[in-house]
PDBML (XML) file of the C-alpha atoms, coordinates in Angstrom:
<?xml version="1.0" encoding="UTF-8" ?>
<PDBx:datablock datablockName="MODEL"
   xmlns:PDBx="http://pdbml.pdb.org/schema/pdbx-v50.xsd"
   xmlns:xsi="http://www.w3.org/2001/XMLSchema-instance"
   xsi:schemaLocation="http://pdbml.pdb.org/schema/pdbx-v50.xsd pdbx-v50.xsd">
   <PDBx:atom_siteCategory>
      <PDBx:atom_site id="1">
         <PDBx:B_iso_or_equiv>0.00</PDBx:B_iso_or_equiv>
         <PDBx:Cartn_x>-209.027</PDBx:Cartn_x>
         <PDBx:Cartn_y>61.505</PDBx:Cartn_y>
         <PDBx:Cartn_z>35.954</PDBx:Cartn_z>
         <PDBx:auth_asym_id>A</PDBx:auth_asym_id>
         <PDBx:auth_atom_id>CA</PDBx:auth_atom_id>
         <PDBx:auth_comp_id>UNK</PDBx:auth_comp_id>
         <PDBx:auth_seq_id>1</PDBx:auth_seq_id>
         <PDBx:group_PDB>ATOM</PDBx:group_PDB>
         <PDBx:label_alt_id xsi:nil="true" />
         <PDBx:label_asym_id>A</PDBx:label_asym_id>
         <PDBx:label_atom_id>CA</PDBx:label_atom_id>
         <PDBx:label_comp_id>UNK</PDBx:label_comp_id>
         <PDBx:label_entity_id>1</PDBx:label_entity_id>
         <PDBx:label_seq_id>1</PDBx:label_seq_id>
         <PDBx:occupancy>1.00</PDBx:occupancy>
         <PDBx:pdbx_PDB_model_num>1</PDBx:pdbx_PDB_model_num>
         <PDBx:type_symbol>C</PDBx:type_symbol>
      </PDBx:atom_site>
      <PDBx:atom_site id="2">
         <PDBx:B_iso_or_equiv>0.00</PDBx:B_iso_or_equiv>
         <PDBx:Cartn_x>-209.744</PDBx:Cartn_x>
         <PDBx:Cartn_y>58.245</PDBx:Cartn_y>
         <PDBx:Cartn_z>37.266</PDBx:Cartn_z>
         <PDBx:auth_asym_id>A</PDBx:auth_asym_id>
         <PDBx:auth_atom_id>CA</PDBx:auth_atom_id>
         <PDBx:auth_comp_id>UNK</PDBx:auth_comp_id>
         <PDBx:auth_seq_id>2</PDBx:auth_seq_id>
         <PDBx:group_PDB>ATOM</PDBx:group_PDB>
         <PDBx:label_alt_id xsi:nil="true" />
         <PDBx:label_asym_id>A</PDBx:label_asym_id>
         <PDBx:label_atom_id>CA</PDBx:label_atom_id>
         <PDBx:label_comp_id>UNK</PDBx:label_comp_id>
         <PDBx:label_entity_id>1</PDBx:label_entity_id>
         <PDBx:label_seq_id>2</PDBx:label_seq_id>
         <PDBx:occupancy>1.00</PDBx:occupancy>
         <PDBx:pdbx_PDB_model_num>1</PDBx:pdbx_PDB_model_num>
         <PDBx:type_symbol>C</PDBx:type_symbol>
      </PDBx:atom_site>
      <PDBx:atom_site id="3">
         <PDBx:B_iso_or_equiv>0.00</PDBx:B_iso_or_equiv>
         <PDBx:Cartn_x>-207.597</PDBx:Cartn_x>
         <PDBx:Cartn_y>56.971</PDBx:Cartn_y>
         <PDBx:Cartn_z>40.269</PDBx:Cartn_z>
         <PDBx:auth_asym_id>A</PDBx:auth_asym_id>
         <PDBx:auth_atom_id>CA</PDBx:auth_atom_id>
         <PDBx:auth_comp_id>UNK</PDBx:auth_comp_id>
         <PDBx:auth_seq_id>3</PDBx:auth_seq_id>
         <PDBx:group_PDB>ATOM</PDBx:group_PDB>
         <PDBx:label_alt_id xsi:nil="true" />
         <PDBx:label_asym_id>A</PDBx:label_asym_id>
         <PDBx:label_atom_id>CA</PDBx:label_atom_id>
         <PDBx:label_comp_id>UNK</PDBx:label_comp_id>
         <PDBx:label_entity_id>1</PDBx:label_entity_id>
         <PDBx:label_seq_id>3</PDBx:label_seq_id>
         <PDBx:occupancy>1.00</PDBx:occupancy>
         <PDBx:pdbx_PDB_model_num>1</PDBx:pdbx_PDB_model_num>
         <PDBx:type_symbol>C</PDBx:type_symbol>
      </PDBx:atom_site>
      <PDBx:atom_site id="4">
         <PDBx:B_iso_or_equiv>0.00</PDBx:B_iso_or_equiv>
         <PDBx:Cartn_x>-204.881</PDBx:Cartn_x>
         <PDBx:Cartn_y>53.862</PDBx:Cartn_y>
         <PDBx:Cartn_z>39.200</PDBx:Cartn_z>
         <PDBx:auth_asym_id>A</PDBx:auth_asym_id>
         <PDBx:auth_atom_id>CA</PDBx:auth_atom_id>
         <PDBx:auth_comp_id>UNK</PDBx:auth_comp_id>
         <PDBx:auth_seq_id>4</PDBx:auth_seq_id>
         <PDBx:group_PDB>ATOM</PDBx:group_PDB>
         <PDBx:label_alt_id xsi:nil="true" />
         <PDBx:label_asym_id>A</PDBx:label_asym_id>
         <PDBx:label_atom_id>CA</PDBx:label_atom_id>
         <PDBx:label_comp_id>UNK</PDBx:label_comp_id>
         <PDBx:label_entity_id>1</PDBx:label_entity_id>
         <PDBx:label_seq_id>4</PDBx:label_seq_id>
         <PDBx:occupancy>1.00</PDBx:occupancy>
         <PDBx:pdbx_PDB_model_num>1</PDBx:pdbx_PDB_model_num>
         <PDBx:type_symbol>C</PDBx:type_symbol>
      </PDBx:atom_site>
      <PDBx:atom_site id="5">
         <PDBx:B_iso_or_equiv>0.00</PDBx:B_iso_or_equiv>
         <PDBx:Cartn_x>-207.222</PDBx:Cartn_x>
         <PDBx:Cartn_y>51.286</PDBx:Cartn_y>
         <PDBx:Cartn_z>38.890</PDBx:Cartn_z>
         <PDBx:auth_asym_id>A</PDBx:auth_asym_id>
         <PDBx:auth_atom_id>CA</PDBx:auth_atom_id>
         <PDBx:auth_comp_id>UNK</PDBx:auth_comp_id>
         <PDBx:auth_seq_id>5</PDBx:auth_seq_id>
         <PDBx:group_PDB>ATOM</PDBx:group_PDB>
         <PDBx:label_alt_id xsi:nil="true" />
         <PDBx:label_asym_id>A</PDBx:label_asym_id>
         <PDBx:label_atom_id>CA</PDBx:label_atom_id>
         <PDBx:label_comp_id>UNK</PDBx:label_comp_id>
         <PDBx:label_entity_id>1</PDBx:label_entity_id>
         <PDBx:label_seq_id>5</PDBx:label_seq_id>
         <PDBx:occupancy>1.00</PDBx:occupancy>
         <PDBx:pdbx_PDB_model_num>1</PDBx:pdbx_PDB_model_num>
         <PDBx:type_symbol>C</PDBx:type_symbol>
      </PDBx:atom_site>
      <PDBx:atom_site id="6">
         <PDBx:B_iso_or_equiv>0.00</PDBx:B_iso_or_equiv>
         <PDBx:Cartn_x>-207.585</PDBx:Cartn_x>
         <PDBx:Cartn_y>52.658</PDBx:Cartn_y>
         <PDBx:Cartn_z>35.829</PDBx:Cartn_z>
         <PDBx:auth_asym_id>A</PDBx:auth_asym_id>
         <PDBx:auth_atom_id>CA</PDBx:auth_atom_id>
         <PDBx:auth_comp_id>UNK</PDBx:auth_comp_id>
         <PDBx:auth_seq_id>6</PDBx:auth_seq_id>
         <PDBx:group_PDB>ATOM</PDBx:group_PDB>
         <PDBx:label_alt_id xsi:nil="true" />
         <PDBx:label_asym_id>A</PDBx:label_asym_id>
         <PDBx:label_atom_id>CA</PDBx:label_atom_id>
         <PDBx:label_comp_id>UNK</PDBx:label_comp_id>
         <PDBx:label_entity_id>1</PDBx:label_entity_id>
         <PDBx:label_seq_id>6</PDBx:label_seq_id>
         <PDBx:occupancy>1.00</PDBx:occupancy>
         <PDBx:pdbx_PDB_model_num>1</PDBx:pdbx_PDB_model_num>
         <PDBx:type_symbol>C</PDBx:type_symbol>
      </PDBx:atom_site>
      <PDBx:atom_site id="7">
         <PDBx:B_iso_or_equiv>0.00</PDBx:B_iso_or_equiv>
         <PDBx:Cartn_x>-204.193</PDBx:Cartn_x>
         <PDBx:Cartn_y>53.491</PDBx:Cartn_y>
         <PDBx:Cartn_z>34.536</PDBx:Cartn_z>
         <PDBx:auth_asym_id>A</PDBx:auth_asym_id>
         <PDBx:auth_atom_id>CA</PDBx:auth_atom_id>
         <PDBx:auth_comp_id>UNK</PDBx:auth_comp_id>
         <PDBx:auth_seq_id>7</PDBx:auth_seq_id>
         <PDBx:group_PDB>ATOM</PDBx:group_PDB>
         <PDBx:label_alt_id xsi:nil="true" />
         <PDBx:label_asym_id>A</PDBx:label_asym_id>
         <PDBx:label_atom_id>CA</PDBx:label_atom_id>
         <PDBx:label_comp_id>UNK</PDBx:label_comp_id>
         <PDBx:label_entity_id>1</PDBx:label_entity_id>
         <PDBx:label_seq_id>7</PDBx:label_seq_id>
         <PDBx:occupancy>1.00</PDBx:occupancy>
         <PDBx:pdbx_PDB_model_num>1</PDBx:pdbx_PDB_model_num>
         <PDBx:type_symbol>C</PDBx:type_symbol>
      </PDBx:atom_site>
      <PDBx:atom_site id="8">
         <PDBx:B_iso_or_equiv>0.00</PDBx:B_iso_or_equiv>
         <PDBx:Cartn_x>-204.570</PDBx:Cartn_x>
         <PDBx:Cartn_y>51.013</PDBx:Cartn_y>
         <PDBx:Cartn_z>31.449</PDBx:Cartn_z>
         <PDBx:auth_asym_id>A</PDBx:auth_asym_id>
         <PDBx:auth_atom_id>CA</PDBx:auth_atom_id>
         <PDBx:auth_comp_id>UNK</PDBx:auth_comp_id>
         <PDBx:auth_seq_id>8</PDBx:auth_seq_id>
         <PDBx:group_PDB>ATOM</PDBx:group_PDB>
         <PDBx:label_alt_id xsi:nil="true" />
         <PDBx:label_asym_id>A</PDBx:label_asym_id>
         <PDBx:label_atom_id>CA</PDBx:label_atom_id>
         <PDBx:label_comp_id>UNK</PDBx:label_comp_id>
         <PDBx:label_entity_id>1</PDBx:label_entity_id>
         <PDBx:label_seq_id>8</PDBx:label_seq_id>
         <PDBx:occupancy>1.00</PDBx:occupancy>
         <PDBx:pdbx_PDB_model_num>1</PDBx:pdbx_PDB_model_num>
         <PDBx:type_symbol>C</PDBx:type_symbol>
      </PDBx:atom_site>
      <PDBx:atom_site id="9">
         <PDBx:B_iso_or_equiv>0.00</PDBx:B_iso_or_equiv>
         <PDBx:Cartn_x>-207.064</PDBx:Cartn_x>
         <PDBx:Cartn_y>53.940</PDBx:Cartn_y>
         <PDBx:Cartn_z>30.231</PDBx:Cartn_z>
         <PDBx:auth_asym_id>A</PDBx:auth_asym_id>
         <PDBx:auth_atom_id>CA</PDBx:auth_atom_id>
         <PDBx:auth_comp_id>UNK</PDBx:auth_comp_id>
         <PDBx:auth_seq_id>9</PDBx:auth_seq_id>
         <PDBx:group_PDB>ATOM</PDBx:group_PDB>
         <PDBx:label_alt_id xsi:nil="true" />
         <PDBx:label_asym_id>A</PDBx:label_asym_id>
         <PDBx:label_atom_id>CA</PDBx:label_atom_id>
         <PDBx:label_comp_id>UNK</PDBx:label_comp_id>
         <PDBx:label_entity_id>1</PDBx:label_entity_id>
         <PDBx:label_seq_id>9</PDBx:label_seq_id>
         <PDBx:occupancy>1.00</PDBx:occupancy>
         <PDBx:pdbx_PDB_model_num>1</PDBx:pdbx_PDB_model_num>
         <PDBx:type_symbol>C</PDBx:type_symbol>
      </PDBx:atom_site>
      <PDBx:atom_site id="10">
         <PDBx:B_iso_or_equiv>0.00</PDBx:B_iso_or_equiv>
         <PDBx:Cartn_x>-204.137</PDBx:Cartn_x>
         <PDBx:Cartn_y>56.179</PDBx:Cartn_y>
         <PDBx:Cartn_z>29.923</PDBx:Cartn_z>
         <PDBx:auth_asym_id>A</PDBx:auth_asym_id>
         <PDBx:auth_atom_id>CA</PDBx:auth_atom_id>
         <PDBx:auth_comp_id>UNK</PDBx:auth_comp_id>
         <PDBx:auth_seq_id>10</PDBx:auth_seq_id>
         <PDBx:group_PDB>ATOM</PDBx:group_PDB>
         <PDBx:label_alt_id xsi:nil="true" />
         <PDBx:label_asym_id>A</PDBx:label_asym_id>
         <PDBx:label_atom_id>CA</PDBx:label_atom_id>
         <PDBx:label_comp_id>UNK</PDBx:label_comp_id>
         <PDBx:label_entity_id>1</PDBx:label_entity_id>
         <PDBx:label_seq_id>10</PDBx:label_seq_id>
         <PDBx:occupancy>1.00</PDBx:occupancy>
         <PDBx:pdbx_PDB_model_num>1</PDBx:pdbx_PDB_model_num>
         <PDBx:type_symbol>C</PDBx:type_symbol>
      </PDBx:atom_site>
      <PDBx:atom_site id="11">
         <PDBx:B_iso_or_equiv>0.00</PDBx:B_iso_or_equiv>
         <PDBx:Cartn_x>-205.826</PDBx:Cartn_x>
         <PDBx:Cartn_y>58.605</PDBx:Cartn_y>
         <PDBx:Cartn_z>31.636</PDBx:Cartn_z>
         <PDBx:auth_asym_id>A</PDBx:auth_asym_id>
         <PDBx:auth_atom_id>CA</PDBx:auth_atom_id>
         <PDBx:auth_comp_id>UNK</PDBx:auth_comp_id>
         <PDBx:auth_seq_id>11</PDBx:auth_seq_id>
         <PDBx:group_PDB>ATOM</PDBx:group_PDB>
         <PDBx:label_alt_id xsi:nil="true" />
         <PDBx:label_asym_id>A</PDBx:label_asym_id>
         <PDBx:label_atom_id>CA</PDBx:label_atom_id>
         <PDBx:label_comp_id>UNK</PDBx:label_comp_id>
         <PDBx:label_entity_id>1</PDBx:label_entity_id>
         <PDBx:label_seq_id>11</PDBx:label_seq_id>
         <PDBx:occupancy>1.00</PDBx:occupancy>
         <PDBx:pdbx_PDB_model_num>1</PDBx:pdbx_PDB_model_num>
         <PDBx:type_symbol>C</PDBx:type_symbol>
      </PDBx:atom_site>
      <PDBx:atom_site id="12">
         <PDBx:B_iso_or_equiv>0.00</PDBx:B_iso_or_equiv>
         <PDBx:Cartn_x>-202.357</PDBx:Cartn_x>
         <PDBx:Cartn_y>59.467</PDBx:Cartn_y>
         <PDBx:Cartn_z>33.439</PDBx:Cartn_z>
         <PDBx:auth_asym_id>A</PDBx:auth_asym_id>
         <PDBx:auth_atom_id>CA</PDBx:auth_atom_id>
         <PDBx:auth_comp_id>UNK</PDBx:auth_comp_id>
         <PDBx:auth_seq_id>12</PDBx:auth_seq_id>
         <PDBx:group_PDB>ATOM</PDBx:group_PDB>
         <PDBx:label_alt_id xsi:nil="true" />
         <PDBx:label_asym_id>A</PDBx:label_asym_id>
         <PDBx:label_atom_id>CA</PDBx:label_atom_id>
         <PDBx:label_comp_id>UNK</PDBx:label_comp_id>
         <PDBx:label_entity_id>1</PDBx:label_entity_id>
         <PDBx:label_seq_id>12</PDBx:label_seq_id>
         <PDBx:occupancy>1.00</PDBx:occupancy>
         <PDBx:pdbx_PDB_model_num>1</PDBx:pdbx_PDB_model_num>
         <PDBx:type_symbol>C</PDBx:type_symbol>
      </PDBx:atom_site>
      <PDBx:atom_site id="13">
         <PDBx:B_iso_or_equiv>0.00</PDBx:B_iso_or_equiv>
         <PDBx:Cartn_x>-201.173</PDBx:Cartn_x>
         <PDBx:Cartn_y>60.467</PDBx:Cartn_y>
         <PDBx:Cartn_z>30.393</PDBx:Cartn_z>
         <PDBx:auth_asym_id>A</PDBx:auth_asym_id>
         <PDBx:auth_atom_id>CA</PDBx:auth_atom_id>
         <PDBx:auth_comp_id>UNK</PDBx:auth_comp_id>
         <PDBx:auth_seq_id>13</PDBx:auth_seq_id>
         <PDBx:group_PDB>ATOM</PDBx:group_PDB>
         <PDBx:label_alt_id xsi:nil="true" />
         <PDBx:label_asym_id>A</PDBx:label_asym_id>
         <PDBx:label_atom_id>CA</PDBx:label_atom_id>
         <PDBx:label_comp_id>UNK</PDBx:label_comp_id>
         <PDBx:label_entity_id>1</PDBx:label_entity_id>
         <PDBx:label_seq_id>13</PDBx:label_seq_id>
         <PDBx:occupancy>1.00</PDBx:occupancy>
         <PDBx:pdbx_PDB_model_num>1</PDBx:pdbx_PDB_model_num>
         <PDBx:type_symbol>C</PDBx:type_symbol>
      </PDBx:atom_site>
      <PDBx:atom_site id="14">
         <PDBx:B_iso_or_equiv>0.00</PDBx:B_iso_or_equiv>
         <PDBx:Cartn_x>-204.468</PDBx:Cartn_x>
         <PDBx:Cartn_y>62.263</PDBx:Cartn_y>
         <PDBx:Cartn_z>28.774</PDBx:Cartn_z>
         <PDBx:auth_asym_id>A</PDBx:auth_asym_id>
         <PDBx:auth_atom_id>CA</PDBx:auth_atom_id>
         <PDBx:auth_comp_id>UNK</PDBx:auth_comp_id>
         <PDBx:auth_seq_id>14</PDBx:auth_seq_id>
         <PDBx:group_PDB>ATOM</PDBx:group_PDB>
         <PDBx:label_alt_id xsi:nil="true" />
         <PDBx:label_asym_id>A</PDBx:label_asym_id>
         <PDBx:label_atom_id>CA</PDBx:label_atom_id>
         <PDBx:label_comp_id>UNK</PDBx:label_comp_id>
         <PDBx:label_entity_id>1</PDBx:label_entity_id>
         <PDBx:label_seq_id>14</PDBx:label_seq_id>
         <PDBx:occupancy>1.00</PDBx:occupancy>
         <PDBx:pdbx_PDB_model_num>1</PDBx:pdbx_PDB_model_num>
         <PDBx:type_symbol>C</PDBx:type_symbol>
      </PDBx:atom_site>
      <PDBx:atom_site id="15">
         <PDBx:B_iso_or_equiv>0.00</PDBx:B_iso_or_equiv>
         <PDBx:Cartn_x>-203.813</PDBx:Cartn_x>
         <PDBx:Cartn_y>64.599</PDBx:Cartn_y>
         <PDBx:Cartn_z>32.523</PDBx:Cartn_z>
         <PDBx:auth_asym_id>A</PDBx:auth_asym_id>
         <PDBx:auth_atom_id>CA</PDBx:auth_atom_id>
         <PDBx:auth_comp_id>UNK</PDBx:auth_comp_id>
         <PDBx:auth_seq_id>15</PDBx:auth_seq_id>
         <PDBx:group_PDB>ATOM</PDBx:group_PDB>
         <PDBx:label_alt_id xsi:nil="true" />
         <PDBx:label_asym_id>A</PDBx:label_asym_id>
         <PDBx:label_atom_id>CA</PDBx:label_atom_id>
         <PDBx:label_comp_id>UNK</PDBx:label_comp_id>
         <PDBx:label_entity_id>1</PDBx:label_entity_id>
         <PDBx:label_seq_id>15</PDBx:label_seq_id>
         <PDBx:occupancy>1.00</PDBx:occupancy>
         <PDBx:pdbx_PDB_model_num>1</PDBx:pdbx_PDB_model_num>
         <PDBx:type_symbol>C</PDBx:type_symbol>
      </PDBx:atom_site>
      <PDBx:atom_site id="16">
         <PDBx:B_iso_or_equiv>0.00</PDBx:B_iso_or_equiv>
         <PDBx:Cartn_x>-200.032</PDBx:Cartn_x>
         <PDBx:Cartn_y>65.134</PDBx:Cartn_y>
         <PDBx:Cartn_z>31.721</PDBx:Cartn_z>
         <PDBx:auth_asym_id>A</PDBx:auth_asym_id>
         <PDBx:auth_atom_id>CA</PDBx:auth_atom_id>
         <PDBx:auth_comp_id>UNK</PDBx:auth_comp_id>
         <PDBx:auth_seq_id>16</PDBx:auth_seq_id>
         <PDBx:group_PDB>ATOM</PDBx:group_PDB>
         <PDBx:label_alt_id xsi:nil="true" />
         <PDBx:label_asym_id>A</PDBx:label_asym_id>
         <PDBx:label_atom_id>CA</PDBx:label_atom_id>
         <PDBx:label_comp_id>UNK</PDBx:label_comp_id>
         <PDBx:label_entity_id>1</PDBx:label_entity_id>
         <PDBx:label_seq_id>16</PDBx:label_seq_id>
         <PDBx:occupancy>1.00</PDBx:occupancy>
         <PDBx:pdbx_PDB_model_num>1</PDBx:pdbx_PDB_model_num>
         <PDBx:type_symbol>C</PDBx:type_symbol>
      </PDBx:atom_site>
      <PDBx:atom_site id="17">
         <PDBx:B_iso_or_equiv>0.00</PDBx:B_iso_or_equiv>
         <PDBx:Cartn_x>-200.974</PDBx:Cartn_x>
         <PDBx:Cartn_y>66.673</PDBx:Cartn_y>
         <PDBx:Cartn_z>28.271</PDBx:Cartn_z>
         <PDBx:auth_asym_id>A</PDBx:auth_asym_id>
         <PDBx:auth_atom_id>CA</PDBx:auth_atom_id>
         <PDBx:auth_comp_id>UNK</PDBx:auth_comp_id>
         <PDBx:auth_seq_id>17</PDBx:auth_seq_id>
         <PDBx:group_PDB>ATOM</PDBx:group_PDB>
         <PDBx:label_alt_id xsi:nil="true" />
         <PDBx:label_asym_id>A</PDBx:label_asym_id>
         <PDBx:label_atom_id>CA</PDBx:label_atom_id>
         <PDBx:label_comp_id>UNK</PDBx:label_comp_id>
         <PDBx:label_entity_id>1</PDBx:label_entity_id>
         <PDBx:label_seq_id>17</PDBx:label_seq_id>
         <PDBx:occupancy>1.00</PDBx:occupancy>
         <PDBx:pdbx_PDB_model_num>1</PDBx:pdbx_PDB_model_num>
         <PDBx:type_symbol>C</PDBx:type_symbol>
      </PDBx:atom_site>
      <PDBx:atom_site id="18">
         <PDBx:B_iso_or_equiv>0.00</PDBx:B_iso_or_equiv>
         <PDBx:Cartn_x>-203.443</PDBx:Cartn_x>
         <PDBx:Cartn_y>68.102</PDBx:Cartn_y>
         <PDBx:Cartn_z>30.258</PDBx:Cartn_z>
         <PDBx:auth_asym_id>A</PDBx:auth_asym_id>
         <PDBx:auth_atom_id>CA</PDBx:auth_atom_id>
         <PDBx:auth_comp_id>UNK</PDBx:auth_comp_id>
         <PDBx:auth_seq_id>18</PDBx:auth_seq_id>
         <PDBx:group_PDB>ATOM</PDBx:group_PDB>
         <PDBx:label_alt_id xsi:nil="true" />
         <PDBx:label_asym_id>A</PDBx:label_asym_id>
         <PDBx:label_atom_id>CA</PDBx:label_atom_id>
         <PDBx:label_comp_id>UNK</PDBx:label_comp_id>
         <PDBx:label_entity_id>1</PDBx:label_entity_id>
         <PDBx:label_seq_id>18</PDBx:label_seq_id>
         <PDBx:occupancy>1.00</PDBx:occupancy>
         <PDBx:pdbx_PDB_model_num>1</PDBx:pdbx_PDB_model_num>
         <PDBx:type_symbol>C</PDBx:type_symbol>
      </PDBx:atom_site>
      <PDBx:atom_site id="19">
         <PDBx:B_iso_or_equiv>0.00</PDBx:B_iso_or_equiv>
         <PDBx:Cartn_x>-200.890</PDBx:Cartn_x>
         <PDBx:Cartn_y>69.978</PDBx:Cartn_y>
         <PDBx:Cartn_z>32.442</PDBx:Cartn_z>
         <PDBx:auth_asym_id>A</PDBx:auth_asym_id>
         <PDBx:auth_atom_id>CA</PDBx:auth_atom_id>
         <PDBx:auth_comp_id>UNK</PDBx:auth_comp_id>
         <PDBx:auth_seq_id>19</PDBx:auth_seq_id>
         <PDBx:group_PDB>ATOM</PDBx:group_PDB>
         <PDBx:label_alt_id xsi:nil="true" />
         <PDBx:label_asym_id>A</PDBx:label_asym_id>
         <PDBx:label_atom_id>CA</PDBx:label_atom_id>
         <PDBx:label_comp_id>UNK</PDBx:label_comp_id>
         <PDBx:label_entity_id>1</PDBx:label_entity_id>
         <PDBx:label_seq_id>19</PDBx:label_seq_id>
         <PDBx:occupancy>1.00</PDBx:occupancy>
         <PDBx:pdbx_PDB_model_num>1</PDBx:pdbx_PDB_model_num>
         <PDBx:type_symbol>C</PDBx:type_symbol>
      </PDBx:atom_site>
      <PDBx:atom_site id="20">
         <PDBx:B_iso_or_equiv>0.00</PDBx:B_iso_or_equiv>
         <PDBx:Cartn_x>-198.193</PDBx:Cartn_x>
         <PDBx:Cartn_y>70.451</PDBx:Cartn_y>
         <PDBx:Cartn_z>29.568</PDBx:Cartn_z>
         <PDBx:auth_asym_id>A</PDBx:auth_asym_id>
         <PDBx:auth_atom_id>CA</PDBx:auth_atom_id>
         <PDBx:auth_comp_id>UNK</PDBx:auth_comp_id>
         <PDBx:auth_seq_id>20</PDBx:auth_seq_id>
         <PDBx:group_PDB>ATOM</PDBx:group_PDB>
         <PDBx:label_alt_id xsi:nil="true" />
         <PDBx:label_asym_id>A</PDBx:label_asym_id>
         <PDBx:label_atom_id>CA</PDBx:label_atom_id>
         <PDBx:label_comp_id>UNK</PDBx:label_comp_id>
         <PDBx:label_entity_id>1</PDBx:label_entity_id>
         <PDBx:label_seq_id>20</PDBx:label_seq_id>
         <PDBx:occupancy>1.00</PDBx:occupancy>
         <PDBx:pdbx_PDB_model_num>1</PDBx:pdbx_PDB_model_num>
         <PDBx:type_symbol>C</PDBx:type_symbol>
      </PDBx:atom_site>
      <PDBx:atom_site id="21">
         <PDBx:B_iso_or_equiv>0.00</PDBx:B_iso_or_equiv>
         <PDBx:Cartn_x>-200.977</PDBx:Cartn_x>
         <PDBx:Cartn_y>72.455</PDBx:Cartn_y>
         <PDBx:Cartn_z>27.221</PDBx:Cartn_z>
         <PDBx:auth_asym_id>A</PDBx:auth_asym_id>
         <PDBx:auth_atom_id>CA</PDBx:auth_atom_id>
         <PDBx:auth_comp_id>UNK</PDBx:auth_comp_id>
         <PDBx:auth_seq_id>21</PDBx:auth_seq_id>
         <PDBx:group_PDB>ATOM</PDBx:group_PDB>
         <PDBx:label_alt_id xsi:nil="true" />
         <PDBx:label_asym_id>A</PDBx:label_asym_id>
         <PDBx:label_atom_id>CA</PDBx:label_atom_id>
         <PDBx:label_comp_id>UNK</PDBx:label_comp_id>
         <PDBx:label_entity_id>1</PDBx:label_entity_id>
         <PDBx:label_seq_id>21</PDBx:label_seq_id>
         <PDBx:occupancy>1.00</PDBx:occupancy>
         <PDBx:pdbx_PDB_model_num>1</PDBx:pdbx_PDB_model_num>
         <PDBx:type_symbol>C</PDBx:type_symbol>
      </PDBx:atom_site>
      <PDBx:atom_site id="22">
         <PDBx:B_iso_or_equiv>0.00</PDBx:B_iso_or_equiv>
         <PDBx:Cartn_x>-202.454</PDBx:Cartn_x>
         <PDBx:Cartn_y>74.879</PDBx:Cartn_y>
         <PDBx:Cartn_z>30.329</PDBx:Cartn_z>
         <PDBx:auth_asym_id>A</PDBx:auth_asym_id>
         <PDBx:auth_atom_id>CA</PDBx:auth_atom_id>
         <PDBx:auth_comp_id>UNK</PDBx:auth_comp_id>
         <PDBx:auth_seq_id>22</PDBx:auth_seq_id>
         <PDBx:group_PDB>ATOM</PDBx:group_PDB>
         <PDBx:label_alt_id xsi:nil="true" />
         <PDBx:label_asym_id>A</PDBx:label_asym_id>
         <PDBx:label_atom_id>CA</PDBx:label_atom_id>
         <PDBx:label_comp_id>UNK</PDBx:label_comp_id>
         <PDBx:label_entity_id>1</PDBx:label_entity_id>
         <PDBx:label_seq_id>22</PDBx:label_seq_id>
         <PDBx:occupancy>1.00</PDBx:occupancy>
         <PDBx:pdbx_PDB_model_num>1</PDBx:pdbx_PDB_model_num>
         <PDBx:type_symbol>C</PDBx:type_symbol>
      </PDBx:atom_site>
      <PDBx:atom_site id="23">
         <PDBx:B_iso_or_equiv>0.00</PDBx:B_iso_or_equiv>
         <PDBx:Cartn_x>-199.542</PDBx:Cartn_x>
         <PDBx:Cartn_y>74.761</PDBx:Cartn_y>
         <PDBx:Cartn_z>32.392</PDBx:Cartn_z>
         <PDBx:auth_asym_id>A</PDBx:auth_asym_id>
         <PDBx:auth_atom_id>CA</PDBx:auth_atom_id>
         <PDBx:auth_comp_id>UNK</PDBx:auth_comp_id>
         <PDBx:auth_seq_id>23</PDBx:auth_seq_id>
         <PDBx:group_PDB>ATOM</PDBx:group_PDB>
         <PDBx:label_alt_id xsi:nil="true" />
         <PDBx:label_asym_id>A</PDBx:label_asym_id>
         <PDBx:label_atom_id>CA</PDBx:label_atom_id>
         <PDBx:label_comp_id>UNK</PDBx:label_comp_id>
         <PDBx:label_entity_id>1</PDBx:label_entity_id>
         <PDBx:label_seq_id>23</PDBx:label_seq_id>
         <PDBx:occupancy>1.00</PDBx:occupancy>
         <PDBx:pdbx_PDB_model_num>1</PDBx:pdbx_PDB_model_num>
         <PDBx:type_symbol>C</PDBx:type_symbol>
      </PDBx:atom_site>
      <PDBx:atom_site id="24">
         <PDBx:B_iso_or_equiv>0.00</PDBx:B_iso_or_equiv>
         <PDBx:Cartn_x>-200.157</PDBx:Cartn_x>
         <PDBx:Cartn_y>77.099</PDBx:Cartn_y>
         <PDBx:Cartn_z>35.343</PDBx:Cartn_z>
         <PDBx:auth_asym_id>A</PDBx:auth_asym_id>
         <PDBx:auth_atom_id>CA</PDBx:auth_atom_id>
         <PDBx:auth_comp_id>UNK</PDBx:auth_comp_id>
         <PDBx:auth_seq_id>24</PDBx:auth_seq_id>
         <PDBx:group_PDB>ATOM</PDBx:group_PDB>
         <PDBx:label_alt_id xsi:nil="true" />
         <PDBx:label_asym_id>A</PDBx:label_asym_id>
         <PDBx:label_atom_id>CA</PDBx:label_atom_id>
         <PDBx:label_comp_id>UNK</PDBx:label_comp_id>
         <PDBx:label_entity_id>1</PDBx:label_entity_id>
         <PDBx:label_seq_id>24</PDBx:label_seq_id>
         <PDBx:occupancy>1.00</PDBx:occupancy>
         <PDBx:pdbx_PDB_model_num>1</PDBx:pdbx_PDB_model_num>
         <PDBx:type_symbol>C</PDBx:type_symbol>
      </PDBx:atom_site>
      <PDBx:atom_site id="25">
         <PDBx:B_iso_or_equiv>0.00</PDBx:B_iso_or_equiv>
         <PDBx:Cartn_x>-204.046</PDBx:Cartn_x>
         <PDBx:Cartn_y>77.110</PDBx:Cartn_y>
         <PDBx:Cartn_z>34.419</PDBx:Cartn_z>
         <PDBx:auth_asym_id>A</PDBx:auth_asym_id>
         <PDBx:auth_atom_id>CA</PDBx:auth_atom_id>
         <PDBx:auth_comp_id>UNK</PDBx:auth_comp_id>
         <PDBx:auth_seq_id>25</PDBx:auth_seq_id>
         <PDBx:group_PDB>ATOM</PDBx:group_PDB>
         <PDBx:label_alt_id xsi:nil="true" />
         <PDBx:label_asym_id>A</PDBx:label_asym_id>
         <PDBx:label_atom_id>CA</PDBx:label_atom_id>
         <PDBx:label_comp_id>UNK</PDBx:label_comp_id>
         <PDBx:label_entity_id>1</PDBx:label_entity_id>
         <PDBx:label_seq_id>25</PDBx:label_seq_id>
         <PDBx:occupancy>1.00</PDBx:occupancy>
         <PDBx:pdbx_PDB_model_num>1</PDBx:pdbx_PDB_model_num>
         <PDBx:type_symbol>C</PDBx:type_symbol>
      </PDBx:atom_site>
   </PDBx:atom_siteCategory>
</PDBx:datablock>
């Protein structure tokens, strides 16, 4: 993801759906 000059992308939250859907992967 991009670093948090770019948090108004919501990238930050694209990652944690990210994590939540391949958890350990």
């Amino acid at each position: 993801p991009p670093d948090q000059t770019r948090s108004a992308s919501r990238a930050g939250e694209l990652t944690c759906l990210a994590w939540k859907y391949y958890g350990s992967s």
